[in-house]
Protein backbone atom coordinates (compact mmCIF):
# COMPACT_ATOMS: atom_id res chain seq x y z
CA UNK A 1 90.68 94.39 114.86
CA UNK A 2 88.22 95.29 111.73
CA UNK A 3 85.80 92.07 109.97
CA UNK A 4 86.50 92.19 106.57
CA UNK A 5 83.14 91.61 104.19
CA UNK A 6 83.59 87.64 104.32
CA UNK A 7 83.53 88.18 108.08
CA UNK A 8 86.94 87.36 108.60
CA UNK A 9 89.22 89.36 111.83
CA UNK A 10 91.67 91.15 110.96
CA UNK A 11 95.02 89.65 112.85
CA UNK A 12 98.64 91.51 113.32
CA UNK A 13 101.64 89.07 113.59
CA UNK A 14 105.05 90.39 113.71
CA UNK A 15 103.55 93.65 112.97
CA UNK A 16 102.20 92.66 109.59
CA UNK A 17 98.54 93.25 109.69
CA UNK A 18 96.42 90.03 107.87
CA UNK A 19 92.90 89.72 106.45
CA UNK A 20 91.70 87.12 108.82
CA UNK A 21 93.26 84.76 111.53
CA UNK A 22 93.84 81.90 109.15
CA UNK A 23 96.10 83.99 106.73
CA UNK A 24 98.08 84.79 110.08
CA UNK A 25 98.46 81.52 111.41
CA UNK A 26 99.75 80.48 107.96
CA UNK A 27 102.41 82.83 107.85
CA UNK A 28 103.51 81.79 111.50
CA UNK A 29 103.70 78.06 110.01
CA UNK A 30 105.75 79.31 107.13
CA UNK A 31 108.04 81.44 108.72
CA UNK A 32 108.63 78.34 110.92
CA UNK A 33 109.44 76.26 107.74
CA UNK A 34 111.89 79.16 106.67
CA UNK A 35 113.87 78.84 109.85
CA UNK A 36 113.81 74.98 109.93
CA UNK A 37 115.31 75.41 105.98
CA UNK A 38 112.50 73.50 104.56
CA UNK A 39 111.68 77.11 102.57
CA UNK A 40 113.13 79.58 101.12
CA UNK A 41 112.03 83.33 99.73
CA UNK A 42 108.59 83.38 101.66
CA UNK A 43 107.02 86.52 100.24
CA UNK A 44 103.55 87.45 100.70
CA UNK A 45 100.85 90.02 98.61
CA UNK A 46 102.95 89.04 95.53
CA UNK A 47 101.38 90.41 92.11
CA UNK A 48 100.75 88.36 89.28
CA UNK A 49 98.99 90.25 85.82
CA UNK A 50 96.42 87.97 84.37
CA UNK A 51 95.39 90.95 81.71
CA UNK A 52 96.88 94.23 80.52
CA UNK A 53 94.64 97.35 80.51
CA UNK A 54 92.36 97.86 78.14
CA UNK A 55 89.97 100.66 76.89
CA UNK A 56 86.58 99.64 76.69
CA UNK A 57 83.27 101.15 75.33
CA UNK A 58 82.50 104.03 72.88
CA UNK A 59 83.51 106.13 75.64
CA UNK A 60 87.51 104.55 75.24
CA UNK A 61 87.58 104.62 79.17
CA UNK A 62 90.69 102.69 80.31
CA UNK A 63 89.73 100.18 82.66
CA UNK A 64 93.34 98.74 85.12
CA UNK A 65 94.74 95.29 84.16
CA UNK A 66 93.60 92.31 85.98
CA UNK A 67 95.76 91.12 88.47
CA UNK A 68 95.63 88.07 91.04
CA UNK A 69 97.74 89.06 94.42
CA UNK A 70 98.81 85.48 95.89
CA UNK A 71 99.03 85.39 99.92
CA UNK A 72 102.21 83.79 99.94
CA UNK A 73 105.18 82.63 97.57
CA UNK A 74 108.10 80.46 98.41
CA UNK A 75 110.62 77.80 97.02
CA UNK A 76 110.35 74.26 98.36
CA UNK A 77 113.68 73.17 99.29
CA UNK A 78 112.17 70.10 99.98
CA UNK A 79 110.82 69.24 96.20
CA UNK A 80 113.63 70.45 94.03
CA UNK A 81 113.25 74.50 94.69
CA UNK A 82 109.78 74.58 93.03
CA UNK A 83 107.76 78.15 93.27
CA UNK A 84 104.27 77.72 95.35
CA UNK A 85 102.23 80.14 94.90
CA UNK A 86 99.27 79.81 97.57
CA UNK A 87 96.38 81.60 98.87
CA UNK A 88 94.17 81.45 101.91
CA UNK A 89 90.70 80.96 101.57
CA UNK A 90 87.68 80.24 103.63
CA UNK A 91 85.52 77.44 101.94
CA UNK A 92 82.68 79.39 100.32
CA UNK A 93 85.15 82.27 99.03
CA UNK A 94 87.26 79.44 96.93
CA UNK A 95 84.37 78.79 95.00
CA UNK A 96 83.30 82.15 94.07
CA UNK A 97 83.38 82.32 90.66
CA UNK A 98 85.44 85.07 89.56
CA UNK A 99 88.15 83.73 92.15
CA UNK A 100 87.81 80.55 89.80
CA UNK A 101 88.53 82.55 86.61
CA UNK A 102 91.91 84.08 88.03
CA UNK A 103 92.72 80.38 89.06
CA UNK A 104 92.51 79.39 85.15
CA UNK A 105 94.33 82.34 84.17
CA UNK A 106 97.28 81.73 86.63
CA UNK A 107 97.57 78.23 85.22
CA UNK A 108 96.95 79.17 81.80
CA UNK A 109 99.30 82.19 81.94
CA UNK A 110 101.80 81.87 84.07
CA UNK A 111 101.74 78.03 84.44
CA UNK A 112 101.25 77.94 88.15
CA UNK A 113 98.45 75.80 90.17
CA UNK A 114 97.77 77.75 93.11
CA UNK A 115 97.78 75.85 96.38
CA UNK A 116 94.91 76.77 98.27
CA UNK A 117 94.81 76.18 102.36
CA UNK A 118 91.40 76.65 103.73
């Protein structure tokens, strides 16, 4: 499999191909919870819009709306049938800084704290 630019392998799991090994193993663990019942609705590479499109510049080019794509979505059976949103991170890439501003916006938009698993 391909490194992606954080230097992360590639991984296929029930022929679903992830970004790195981590992601994978998480969605192993979480189809796991699904069968056990403890989650329900696992989706993954859901879209959330932080930002509409917008034309910027004299020029009036239109730039694409700002989105955050969350690994993985669910509802936990186990607290009340809450949404988690989450995404899997290595340590240095949760702190970059523009992966920080579409954290705010996700709270500050939509409401939702996204669980990060590093």
């Amino acid at each position: 499999m391909r490194m992606s630019k954080y230097h992360n392998v590639k991984s296929a799991v029930d022929g679903i191909v992830f970004d790195s090994k981590r992601e994978a193993n998480r969605w192993c663990e979480l189809r796991l919870l699904e069968r056990a019942g403890e989650i329900s609705d696992l989706q993954r590479q859901v879209r959330f819009e932080l930002a509409p499109a917008v034309r910027i510049g004299a020029s009036g080019r239109m730039k694409p709306s700002l989105r955050f794509y969350a690994d993985f979505t669910y509802t936990d059976l186990k607290h009340g049938g809450a949404l988690v949103v989450e995404d899997v991170k290595s340590e240095p890439t949760a702190e970059k800084e523009a992966f920080r501003i579409k954290l705010h916006l996700m709270k500050s938009i939509h409401g939702i704290d996204v669980r990060l698993v590093t």
